[in-house]
PDB file of N, CA and C in Angstrom:
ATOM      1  N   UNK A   1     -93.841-122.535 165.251  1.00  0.00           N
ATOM      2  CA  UNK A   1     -92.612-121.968 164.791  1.00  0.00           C
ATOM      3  C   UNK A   1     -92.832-120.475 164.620  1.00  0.00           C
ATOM      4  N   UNK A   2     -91.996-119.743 164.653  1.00  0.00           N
ATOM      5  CA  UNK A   2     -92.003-118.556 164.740  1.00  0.00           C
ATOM      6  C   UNK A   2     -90.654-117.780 164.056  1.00  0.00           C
ATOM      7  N   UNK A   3     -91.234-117.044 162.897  1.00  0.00           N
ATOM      8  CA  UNK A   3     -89.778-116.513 162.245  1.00  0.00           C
ATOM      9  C   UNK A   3     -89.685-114.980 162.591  1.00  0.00           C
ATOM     10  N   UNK A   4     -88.829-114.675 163.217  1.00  0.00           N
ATOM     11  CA  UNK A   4     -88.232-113.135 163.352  1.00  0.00           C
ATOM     12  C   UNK A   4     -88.007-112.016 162.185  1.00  0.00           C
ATOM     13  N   UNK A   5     -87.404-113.132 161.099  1.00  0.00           N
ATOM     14  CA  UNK A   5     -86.871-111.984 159.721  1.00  0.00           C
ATOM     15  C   UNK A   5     -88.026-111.396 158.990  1.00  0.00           C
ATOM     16  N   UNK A   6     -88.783-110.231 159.538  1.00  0.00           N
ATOM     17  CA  UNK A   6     -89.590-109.906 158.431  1.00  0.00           C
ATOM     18  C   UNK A   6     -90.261-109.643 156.944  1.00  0.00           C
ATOM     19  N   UNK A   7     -88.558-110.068 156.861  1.00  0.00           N
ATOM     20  CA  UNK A   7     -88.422-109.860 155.076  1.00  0.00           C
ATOM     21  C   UNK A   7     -88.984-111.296 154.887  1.00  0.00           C
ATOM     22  N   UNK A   8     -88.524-112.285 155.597  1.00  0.00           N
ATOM     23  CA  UNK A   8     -88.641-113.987 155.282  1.00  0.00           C
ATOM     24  C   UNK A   8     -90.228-114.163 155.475  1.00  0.00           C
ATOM     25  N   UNK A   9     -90.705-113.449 156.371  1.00  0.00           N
ATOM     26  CA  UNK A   9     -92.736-113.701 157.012  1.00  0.00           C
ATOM     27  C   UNK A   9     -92.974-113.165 155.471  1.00  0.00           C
ATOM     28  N   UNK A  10     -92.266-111.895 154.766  1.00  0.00           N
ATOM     29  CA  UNK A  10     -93.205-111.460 153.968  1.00  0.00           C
ATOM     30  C   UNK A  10     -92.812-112.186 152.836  1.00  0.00           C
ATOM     31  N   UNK A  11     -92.132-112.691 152.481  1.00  0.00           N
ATOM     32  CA  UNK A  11     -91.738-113.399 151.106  1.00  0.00           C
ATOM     33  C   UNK A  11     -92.529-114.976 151.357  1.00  0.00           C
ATOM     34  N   UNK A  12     -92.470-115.399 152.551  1.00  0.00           N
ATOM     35  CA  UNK A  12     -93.426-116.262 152.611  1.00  0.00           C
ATOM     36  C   UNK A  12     -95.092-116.011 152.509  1.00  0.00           C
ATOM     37  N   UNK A  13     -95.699-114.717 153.030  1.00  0.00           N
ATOM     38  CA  UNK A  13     -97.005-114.722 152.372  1.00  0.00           C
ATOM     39  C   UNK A  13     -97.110-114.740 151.284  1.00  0.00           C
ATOM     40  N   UNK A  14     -96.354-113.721 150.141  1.00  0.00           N
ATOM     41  CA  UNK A  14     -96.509-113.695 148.783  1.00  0.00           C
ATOM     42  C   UNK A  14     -96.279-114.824 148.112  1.00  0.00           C
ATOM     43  N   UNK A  15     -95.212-115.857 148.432  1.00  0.00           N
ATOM     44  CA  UNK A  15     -95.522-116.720 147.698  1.00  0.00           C
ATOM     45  C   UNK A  15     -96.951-117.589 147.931  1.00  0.00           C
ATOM     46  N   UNK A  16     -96.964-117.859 149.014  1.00  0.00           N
ATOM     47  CA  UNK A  16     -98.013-118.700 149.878  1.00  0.00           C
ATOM     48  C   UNK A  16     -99.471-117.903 148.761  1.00  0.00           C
ATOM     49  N   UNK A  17     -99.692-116.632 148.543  1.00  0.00           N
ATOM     50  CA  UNK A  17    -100.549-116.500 148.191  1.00  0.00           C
ATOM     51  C   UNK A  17    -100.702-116.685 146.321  1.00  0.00           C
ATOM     52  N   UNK A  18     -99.607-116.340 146.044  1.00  0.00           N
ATOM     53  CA  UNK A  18     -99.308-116.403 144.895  1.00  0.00           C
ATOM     54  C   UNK A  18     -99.263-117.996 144.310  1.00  0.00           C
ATOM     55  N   UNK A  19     -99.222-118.710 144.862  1.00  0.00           N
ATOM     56  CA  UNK A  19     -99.386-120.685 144.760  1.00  0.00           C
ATOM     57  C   UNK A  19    -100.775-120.951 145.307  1.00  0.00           C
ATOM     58  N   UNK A  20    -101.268-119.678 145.947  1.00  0.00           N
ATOM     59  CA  UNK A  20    -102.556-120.464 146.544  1.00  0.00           C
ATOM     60  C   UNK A  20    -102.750-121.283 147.936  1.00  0.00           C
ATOM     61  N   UNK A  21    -101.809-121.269 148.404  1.00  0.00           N
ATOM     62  CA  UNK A  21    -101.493-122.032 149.313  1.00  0.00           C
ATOM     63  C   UNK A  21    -101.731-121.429 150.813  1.00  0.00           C
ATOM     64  N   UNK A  22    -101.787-122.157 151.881  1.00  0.00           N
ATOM     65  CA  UNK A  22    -101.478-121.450 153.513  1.00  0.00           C
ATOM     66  C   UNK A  22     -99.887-121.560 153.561  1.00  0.00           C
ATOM     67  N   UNK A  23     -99.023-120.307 154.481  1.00  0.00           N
ATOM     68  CA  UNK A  23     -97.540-120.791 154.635  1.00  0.00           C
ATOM     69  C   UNK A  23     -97.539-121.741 155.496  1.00  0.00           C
ATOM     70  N   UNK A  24     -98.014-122.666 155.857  1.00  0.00           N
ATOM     71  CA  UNK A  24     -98.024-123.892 156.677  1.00  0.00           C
ATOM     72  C   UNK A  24     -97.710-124.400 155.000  1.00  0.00           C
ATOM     73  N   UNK A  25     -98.787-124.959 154.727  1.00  0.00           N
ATOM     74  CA  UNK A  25     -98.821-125.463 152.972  1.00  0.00           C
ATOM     75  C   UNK A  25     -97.340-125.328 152.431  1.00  0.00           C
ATOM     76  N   UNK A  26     -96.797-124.058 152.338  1.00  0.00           N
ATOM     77  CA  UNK A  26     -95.724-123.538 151.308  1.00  0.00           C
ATOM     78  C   UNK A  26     -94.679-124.387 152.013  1.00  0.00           C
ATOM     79  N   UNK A  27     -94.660-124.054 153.628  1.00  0.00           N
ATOM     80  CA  UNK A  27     -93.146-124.201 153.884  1.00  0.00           C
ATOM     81  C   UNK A  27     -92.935-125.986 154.296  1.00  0.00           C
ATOM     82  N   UNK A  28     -94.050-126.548 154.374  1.00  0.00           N
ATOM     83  CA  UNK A  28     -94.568-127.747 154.137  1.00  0.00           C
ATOM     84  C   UNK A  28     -93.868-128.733 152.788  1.00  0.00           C
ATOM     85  N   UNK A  29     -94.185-127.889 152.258  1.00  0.00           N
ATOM     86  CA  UNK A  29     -93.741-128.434 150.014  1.00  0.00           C
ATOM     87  C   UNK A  29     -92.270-128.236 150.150  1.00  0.00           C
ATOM     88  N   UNK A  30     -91.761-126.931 150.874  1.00  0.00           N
ATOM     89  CA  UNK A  30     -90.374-126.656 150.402  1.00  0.00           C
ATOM     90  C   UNK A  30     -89.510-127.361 151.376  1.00  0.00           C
ATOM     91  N   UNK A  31     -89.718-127.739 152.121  1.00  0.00           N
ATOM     92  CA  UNK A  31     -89.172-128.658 153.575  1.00  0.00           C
ATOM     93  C   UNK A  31     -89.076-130.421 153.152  1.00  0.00           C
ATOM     94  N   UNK A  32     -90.302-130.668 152.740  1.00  0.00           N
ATOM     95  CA  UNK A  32     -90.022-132.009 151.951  1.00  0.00           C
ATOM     96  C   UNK A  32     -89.089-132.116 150.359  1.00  0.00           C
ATOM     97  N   UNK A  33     -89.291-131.187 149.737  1.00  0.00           N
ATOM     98  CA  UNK A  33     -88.639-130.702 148.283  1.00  0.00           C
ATOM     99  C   UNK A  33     -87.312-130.701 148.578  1.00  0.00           C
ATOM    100  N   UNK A  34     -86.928-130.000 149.686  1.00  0.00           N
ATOM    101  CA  UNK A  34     -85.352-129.706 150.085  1.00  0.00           C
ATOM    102  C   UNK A  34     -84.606-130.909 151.350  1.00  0.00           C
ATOM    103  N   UNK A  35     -85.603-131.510 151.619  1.00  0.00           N
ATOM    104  CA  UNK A  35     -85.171-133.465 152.683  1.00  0.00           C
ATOM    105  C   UNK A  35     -85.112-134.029 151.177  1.00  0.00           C
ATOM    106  N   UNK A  36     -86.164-134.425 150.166  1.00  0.00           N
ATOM    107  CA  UNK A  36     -85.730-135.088 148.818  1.00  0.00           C
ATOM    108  C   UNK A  36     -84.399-134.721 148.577  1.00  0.00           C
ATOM    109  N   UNK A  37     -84.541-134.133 147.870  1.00  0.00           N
ATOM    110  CA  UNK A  37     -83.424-133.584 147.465  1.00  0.00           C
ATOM    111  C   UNK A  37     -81.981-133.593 148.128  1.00  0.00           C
ATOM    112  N   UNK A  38     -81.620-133.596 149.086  1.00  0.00           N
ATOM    113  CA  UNK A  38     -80.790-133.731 149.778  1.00  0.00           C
ATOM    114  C   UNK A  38     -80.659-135.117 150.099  1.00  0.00           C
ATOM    115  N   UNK A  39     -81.892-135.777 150.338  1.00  0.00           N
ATOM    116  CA  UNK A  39     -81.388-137.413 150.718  1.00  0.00           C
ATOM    117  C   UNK A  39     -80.944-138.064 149.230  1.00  0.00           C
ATOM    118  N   UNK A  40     -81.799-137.858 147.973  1.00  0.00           N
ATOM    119  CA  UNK A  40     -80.979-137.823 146.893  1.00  0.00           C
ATOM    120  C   UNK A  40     -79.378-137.998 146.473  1.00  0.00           C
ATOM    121  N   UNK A  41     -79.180-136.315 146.485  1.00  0.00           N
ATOM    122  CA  UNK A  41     -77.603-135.969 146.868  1.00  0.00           C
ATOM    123  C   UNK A  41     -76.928-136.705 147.476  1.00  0.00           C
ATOM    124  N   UNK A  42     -77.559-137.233 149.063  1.00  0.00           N
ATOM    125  CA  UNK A  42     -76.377-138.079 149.499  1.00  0.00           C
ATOM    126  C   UNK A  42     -76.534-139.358 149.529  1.00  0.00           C
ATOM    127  N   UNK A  43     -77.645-140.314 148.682  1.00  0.00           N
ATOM    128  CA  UNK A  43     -78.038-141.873 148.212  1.00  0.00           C
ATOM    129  C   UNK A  43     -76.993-141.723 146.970  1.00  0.00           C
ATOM    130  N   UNK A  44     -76.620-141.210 145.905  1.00  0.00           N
ATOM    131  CA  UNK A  44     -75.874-140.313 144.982  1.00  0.00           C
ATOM    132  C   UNK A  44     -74.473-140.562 145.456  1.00  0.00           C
ATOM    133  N   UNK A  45     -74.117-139.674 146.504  1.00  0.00           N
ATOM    134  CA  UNK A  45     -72.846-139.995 146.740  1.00  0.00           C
ATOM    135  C   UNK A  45     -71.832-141.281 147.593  1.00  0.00           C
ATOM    136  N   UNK A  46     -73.129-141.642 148.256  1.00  0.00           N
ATOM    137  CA  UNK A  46     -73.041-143.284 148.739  1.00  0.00           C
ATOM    138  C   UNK A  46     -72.807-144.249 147.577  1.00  0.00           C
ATOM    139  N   UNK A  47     -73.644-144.243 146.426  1.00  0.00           N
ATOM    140  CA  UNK A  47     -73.544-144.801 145.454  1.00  0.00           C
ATOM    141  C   UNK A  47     -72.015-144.783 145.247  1.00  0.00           C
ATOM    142  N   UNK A  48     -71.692-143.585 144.783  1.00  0.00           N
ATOM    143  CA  UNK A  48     -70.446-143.051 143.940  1.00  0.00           C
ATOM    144  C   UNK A  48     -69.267-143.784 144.906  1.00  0.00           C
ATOM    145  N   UNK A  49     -69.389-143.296 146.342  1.00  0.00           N
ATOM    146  CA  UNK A  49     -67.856-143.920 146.715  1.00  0.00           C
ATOM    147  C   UNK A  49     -68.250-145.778 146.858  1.00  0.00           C
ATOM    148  N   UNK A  50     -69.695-145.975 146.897  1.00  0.00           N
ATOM    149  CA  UNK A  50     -69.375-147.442 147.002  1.00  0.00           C
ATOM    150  C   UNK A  50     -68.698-147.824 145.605  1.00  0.00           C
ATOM    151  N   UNK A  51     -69.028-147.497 144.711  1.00  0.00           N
ATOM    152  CA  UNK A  51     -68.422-148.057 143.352  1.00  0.00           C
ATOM    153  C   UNK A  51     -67.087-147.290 143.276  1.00  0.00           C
ATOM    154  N   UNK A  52     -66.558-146.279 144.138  1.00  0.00           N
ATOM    155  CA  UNK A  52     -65.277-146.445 143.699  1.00  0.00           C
ATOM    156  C   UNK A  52     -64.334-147.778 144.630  1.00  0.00           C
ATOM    157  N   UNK A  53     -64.710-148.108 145.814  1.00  0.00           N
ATOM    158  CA  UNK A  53     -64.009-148.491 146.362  1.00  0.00           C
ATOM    159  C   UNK A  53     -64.108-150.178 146.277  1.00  0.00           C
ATOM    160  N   UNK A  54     -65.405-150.677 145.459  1.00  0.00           N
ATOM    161  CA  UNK A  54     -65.680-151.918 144.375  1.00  0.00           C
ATOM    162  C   UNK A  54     -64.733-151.831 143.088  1.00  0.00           C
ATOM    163  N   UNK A  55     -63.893-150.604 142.360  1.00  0.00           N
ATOM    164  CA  UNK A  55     -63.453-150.683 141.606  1.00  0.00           C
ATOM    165  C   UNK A  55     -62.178-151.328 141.909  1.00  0.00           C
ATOM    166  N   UNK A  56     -61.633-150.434 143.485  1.00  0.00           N
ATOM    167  CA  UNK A  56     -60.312-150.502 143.848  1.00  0.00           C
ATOM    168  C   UNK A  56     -59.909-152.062 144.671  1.00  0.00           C
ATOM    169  N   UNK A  57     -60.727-152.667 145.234  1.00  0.00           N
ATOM    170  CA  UNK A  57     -60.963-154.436 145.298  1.00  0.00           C
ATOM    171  C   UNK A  57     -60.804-154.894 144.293  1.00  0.00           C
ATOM    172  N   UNK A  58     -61.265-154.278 142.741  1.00  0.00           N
ATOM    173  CA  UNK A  58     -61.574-155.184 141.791  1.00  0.00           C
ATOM    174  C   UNK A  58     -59.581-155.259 141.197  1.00  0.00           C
ATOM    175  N   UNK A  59     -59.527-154.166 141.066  1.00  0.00           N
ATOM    176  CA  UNK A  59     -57.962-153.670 140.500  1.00  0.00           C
ATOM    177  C   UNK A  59     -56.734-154.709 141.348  1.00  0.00           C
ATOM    178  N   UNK A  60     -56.903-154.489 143.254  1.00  0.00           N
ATOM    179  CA  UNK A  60     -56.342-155.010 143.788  1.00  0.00           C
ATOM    180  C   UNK A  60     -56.800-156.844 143.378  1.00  0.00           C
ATOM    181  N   UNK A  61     -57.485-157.415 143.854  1.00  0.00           N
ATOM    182  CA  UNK A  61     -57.536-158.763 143.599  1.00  0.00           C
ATOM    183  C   UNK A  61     -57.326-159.234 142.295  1.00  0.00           C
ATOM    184  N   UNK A  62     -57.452-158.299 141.057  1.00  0.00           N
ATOM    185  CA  UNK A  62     -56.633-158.669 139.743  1.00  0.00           C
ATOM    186  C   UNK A  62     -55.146-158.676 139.486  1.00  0.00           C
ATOM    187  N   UNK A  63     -54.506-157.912 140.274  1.00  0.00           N
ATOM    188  CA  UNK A  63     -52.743-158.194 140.571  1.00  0.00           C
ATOM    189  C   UNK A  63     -52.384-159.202 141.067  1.00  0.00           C
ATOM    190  N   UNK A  64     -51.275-159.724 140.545  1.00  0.00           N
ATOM    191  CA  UNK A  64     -50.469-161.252 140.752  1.00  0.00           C
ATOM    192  C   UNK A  64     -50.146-161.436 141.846  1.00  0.00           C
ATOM    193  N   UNK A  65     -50.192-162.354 142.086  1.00  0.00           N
ATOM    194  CA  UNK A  65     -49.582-162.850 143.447  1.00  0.00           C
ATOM    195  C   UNK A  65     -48.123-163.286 143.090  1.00  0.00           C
ATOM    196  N   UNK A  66     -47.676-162.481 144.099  1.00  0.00           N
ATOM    197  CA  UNK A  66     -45.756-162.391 143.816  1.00  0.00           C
ATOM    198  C   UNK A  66     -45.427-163.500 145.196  1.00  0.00           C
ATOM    199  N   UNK A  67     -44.441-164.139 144.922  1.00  0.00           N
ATOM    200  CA  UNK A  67     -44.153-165.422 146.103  1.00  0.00           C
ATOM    201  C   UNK A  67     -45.281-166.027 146.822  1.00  0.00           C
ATOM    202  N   UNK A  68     -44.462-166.708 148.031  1.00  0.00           N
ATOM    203  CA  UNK A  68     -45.433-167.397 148.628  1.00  0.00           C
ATOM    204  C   UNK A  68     -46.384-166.650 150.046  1.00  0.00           C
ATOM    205  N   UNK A  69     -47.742-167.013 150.034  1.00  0.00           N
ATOM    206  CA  UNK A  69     -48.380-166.411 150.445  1.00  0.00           C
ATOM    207  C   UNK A  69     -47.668-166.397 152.155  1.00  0.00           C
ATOM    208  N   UNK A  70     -47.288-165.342 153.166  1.00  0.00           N
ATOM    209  CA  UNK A  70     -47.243-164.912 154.436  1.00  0.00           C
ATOM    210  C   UNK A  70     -48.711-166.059 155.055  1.00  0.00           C
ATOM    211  N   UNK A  71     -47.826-166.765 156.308  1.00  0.00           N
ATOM    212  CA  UNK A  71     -48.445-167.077 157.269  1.00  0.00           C
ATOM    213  C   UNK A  71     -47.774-166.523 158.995  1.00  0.00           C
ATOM    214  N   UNK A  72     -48.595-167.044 159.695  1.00  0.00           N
ATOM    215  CA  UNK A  72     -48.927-166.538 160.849  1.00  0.00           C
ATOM    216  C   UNK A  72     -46.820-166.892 161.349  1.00  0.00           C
ATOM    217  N   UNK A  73     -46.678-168.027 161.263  1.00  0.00           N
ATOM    218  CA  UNK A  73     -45.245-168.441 161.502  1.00  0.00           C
ATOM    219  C   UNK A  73     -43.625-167.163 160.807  1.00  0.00           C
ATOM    220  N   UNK A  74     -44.721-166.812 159.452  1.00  0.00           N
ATOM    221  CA  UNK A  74     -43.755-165.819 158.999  1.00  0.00           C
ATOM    222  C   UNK A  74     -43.589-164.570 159.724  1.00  0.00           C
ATOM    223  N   UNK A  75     -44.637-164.131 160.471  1.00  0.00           N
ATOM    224  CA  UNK A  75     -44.900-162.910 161.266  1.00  0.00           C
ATOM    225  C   UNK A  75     -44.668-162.626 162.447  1.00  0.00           C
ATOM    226  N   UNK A  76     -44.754-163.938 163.278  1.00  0.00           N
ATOM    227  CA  UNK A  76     -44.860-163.642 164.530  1.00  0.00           C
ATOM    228  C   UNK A  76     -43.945-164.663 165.223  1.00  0.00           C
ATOM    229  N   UNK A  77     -43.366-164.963 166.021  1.00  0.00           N
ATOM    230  CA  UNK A  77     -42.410-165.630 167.097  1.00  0.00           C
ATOM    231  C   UNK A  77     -43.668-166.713 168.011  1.00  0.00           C
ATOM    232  N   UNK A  78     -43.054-167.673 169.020  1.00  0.00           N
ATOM    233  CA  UNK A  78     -43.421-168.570 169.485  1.00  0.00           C
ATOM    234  C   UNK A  78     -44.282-167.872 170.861  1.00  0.00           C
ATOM    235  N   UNK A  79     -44.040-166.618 170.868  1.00  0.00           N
ATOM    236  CA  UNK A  79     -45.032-166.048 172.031  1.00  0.00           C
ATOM    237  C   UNK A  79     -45.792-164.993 171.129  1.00  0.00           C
ATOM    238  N   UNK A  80     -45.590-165.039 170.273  1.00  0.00           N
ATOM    239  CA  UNK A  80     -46.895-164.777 169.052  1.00  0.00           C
ATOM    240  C   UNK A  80     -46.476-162.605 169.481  1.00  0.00           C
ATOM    241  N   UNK A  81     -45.430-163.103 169.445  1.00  0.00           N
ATOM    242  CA  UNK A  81     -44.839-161.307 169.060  1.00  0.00           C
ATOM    243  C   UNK A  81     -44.172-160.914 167.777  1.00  0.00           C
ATOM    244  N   UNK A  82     -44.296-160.153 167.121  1.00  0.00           N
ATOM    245  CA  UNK A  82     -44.178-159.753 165.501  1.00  0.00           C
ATOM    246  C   UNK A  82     -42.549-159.639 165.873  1.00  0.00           C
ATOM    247  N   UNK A  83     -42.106-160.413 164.574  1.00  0.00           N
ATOM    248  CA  UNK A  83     -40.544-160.347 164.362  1.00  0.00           C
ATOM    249  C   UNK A  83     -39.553-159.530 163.825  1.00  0.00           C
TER     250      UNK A  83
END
């Protein structure tokens, strides 16, 4: 790999040296630190909409059933075309 921004090569030695580390090492830690983190974030938000949309099943299948339940005869005609 090869970085162009000189400001970025040099902020990566100083830290790299300042942790002790090689920037292989540094950008190594911060590359896995920032995939965590992010797969986190979005295990997190998978979570979140699965439980909203477990809430909204739960809400719907707790409402009454109003008349009699629709069958296939109520819907559709004898060549099975919607009426």
């Amino acid at each position: 790999m090869q970085i162009r921004k000189a400001d970025t090569v040099e902020r990566l030695r100083r830290l790299a040296q300042v942790e002790g580390k090689t920037i292989t090492e540094l950008v190594d830690e911060m590359v896995r630190e920032r995939d965590e983190r992010l797969t986190a974030k979005r295990e997190a938000d998978i979570d979140r909409r699965r439980k909203a949309v477990e809430e909204a099943v739960r809400r719907f299948n707790a409402l009454p059933v109003i008349g009699p339940m629709l069958t296939d005869d109520d819907l559709y005609d004898e060549l099975g075309l919607p009426k």
